[in-house]
C-alpha atoms as a PDB file:
ATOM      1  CA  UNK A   1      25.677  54.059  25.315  1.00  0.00           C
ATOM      2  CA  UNK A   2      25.723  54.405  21.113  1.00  0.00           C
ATOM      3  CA  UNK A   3      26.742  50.455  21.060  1.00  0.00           C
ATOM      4  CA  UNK A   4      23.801  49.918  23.684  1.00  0.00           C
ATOM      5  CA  UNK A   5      21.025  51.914  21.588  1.00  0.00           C
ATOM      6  CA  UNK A   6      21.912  49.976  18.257  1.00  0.00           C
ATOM      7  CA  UNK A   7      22.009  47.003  20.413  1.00  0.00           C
ATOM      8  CA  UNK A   8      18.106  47.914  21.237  1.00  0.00           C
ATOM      9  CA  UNK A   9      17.532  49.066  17.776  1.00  0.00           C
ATOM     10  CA  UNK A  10      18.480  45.388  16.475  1.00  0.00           C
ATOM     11  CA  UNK A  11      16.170  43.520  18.937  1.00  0.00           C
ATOM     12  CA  UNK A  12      13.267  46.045  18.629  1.00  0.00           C
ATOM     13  CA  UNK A  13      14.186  45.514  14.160  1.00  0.00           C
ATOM     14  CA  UNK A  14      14.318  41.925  14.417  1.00  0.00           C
ATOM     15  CA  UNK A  15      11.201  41.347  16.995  1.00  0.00           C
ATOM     16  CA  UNK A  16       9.186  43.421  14.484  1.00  0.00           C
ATOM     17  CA  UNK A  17      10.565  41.035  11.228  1.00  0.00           C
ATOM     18  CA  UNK A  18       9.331  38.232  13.649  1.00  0.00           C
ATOM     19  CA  UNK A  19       5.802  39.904  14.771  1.00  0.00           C
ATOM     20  CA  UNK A  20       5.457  40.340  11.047  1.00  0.00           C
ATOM     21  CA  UNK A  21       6.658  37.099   9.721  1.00  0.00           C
ATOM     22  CA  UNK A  22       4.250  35.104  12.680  1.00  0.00           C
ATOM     23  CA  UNK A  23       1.450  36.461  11.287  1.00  0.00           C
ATOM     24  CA  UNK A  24       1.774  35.890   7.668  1.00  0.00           C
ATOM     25  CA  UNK A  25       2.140  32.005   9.315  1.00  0.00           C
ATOM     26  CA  UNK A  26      -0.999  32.683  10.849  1.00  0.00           C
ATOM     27  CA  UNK A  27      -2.771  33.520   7.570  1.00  0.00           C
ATOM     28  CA  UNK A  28      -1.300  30.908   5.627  1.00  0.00           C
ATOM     29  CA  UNK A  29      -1.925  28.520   8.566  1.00  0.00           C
ATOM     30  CA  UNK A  30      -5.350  29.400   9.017  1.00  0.00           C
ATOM     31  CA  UNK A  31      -5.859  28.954   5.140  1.00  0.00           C
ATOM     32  CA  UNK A  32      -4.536  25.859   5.833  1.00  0.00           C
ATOM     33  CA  UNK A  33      -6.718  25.007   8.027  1.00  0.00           C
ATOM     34  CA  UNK A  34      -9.473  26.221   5.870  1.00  0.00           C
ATOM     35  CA  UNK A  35      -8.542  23.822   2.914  1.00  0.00           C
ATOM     36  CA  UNK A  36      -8.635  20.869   5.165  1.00  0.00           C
ATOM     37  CA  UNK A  37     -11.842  21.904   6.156  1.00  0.00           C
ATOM     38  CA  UNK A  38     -13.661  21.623   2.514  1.00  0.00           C
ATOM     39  CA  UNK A  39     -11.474  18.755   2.283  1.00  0.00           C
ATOM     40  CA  UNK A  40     -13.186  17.407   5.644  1.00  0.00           C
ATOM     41  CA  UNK A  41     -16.627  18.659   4.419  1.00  0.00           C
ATOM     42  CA  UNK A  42     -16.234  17.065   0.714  1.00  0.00           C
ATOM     43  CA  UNK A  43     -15.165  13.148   2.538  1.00  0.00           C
ATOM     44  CA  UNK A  44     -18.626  13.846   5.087  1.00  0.00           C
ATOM     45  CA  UNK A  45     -16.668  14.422   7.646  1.00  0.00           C
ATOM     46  CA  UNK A  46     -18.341  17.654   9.162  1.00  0.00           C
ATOM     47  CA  UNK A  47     -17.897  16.906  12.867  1.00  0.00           C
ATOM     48  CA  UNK A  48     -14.284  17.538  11.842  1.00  0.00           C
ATOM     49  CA  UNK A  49     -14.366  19.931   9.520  1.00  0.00           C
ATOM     50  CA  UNK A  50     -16.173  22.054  11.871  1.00  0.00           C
ATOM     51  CA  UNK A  51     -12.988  21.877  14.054  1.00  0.00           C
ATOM     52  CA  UNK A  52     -10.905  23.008  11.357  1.00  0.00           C
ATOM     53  CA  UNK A  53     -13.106  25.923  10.826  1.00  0.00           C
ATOM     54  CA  UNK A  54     -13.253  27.102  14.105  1.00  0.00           C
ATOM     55  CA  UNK A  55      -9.422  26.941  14.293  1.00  0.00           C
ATOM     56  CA  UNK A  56      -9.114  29.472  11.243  1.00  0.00           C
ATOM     57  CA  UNK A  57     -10.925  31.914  13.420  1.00  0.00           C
ATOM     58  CA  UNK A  58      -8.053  30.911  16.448  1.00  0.00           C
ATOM     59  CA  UNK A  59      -5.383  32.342  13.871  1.00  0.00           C
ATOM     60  CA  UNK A  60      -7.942  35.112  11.525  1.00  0.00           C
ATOM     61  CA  UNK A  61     -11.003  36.262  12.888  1.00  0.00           C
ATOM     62  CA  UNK A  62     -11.856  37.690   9.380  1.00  0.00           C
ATOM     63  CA  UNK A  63     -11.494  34.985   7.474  1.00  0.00           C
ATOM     64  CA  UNK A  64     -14.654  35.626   5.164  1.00  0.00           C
ATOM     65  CA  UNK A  65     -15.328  31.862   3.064  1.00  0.00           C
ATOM     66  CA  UNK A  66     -14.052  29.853   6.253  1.00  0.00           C
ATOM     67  CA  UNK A  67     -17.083  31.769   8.326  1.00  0.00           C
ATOM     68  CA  UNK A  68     -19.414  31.602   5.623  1.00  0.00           C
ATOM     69  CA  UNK A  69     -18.604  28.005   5.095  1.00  0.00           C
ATOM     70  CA  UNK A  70     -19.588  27.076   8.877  1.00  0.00           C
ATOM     71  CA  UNK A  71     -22.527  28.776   8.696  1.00  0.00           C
ATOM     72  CA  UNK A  72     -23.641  27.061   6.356  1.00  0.00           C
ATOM     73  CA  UNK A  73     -22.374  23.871   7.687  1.00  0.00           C
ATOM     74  CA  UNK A  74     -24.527  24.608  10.905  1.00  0.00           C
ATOM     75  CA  UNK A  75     -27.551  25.084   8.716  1.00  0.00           C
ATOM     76  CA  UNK A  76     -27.297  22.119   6.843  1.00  0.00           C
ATOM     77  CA  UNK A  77     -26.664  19.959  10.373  1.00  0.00           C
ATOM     78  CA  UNK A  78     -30.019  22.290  11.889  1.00  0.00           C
ATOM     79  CA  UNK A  79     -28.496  24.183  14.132  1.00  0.00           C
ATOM     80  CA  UNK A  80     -29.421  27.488  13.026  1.00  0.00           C
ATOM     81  CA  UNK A  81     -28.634  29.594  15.914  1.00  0.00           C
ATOM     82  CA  UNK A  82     -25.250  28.917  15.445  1.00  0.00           C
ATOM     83  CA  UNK A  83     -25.594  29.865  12.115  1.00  0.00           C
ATOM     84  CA  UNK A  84     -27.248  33.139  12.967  1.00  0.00           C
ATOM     85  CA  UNK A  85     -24.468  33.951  15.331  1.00  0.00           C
ATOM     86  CA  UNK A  86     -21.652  33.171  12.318  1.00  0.00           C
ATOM     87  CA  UNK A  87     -23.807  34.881  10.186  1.00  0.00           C
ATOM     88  CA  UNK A  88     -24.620  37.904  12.696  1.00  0.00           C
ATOM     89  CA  UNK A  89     -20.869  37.839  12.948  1.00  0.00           C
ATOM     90  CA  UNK A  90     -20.179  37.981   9.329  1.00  0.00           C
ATOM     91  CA  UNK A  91     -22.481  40.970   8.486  1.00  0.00           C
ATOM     92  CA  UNK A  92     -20.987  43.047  11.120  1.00  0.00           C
ATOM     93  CA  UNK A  93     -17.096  42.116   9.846  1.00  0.00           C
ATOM     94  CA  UNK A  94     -18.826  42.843   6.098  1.00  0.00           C
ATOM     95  CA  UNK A  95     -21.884  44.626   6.250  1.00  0.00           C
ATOM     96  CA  UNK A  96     -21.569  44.530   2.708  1.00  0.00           C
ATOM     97  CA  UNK A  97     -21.683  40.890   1.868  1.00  0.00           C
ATOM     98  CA  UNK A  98     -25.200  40.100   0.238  1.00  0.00           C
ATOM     99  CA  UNK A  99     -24.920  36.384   0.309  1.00  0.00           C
ATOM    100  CA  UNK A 100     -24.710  36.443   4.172  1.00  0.00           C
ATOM    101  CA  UNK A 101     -27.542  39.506   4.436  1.00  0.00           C
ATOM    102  CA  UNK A 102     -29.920  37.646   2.308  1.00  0.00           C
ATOM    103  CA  UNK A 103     -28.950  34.301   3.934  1.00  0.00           C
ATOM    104  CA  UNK A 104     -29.613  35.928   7.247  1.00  0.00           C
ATOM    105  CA  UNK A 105     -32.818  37.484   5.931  1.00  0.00           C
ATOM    106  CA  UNK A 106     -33.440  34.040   4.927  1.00  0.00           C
ATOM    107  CA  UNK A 107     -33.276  31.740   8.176  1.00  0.00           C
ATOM    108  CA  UNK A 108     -34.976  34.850  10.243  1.00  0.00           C
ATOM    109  CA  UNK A 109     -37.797  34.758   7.278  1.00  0.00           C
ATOM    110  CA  UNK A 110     -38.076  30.625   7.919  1.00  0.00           C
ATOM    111  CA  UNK A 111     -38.129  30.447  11.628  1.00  0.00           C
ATOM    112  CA  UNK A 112     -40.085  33.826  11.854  1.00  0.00           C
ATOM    113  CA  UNK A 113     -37.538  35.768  13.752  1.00  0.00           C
ATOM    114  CA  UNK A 114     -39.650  39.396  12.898  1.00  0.00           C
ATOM    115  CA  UNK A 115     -36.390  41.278  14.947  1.00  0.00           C
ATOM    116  CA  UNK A 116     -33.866  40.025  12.921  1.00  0.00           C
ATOM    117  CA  UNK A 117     -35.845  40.461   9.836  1.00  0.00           C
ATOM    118  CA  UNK A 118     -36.550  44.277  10.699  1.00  0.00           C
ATOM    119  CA  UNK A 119     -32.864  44.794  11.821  1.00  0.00           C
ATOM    120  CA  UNK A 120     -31.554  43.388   8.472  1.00  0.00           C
ATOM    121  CA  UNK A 121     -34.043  43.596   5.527  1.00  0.00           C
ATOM    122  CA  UNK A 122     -33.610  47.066   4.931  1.00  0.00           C
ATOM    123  CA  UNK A 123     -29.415  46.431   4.504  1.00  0.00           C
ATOM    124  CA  UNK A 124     -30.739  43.606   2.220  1.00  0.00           C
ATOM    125  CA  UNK A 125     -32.824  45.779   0.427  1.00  0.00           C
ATOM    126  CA  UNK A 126     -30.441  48.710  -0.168  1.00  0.00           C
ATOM    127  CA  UNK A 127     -27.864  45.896  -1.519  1.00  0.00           C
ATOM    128  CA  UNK A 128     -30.131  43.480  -3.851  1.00  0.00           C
ATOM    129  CA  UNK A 129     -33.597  45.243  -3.981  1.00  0.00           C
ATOM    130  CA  UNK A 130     -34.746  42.853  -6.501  1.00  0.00           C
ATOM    131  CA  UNK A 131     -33.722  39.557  -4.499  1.00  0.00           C
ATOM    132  CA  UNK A 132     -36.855  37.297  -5.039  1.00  0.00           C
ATOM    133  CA  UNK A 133     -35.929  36.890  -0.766  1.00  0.00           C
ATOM    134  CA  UNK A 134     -36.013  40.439  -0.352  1.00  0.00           C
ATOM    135  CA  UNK A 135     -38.790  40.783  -2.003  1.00  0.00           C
ATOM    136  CA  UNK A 136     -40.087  37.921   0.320  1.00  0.00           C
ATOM    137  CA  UNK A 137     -38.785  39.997   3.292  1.00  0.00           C
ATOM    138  CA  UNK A 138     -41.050  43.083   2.039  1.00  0.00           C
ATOM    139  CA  UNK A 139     -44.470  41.539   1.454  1.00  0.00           C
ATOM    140  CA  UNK A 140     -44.392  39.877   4.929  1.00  0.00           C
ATOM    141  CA  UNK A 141     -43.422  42.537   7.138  1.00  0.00           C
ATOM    142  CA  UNK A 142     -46.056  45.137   4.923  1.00  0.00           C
ATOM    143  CA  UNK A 143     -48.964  42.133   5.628  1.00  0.00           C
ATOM    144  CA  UNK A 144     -47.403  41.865   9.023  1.00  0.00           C
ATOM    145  CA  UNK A 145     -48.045  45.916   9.473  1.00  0.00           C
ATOM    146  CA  UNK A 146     -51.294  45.884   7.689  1.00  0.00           C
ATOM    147  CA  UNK A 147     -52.978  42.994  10.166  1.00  0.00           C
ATOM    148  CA  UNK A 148     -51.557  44.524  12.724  1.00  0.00           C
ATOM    149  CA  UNK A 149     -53.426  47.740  12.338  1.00  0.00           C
ATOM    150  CA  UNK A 150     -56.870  46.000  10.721  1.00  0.00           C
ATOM    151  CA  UNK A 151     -56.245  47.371   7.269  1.00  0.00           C
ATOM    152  CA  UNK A 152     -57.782  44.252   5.981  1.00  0.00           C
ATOM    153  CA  UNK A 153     -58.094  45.976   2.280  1.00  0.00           C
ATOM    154  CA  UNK A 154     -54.156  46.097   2.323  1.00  0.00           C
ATOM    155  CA  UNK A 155     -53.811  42.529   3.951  1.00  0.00           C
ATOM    156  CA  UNK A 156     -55.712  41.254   1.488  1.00  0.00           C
ATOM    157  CA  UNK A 157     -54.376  43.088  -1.388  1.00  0.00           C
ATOM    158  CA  UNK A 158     -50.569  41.806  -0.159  1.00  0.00           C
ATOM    159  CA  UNK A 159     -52.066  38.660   0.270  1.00  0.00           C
ATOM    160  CA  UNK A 160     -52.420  38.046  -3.272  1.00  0.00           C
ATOM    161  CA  UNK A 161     -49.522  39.852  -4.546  1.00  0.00           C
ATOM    162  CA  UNK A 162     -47.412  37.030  -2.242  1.00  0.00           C
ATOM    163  CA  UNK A 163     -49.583  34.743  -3.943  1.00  0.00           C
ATOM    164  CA  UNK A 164     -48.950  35.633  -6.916  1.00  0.00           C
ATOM    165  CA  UNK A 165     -44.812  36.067  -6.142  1.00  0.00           C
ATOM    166  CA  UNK A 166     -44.925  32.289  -4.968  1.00  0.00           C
ATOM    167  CA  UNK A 167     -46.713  31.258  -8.020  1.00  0.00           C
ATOM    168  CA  UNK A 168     -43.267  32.865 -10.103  1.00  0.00           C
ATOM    169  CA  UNK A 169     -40.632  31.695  -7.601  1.00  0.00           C
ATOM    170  CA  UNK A 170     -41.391  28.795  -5.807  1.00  0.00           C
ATOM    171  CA  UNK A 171     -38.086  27.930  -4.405  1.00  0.00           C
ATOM    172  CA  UNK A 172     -38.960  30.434  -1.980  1.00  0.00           C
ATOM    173  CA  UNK A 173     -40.589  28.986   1.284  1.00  0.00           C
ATOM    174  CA  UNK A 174     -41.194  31.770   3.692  1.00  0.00           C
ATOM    175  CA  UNK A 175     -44.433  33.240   1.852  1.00  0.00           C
ATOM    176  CA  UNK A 176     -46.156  29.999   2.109  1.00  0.00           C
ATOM    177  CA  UNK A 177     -46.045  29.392   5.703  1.00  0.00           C
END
C-alpha cells in the first residue's frame, strides 16, 4: 500500500512539473507567435500576421501588446468592429489601460457610437482627465444633453468652446463632424 501511495505521489509530482512546464511553453510560444506577428506586420504582410495574433490568444488569452496590436491592425484595414470587440475585450482584461480606453473612446467618438461613449468616457475620464479625446468625449455628450433638452444657451455656449478646442488640437476629428 506505502509503495503504491508514493507510486501515486510520483505521477501526481511529475504531472504537475509537466502541467507547469506546458504552460511556460505556452507563454513563450505564444510570444513567439507574437514576434512573428510584428515581423509579419513590418514585411506588409497583415493577412498573416493577423493569424499569428489570433494564435497568441489560442495559447494566452491575456496577452496585452499582441491584443492591442490586432486592434489596431483591424483599424488600420477598416474593420472597426473587430477592433471594438479586441478593444472591448482588452478594457475588461485591463480596465486600467488608457491607451485602449481612449482608443475605444476614440472609434465610438468617430463612428458616433453614443452607448459606447457613455459606457466608457467616464473610465477615460477618471484615468486621463486632461486627454485632448476626453476632453472631446465631454463637450459632445454635454452638447448632445443640452440639444436634447432645448437649452440652446448651453448648446451654443459648448458649441464654441468645441470650436475653440479644435482650433488648439486639430488632430482631433470627432468635434468637427
Amino acid at each position: 500500500m506505502m509503495k503504491w501511495v508514493v507510486s501515486l505521489a510520483m505521477v501526481l509530482a511529475i504531472g504537475a512539473g509537466a502541467f507547469f512546464a506546458l504552460q511556460g511553453d505556452g507563454d513563450a510560444r505564444a510570444e513567439g507567435h507574437y514576434q512573428n506577428a510584428l515581423r509579419l506586420i513590418e514585411e506588409g504582410d497583415t493577412a498573416r500576421a493577423n493569424i499569428e495574433l489570433r494564435n497568441v490568444f489560442q495559447l494566452n488569452g491575456f496577452h496585452r501588446d499582441a491584443r492591442w496590436t490586432l486592434a489596431n491592425l483591424l483599424e488600420d484595414e477598416g474593420r472597426l468592429e473587430p477592433a471594438f470587440s479586441q478593444l472591448l475585450r482588452l478594457v475588461q482584461q485591463y480596465p486600467e489601460d488608457i491607451e485602449a480606453q481612449i482608443m475605444l473612446l476614440r472609434l465610438a467618438l468617430d463612428i458616433g457610437n453614443w452607448e459606447l461613449i457613455d459606457d466608457h468616457y467616464q473610465t477615460a475620464q477618471a484615468l486621463a482627465p486632461n486627454d485632448p479625446m476626453v476632453e472631446s468625449a465631454r463637450l459632445l455628450l454635454e452638447y448632445r444633453t443640452a440639444s436634447a433638452a432645448q437649452d440652446f444657451a448651453t448648446a451654443t455656449a459648448l458649441a464654441e468652446e468645441a470650436a475653440s478646442f479644435v482650433a488648439q488640437t486639430p488632430e482631433l476629428y470627432a468635434l468637427r463632424t
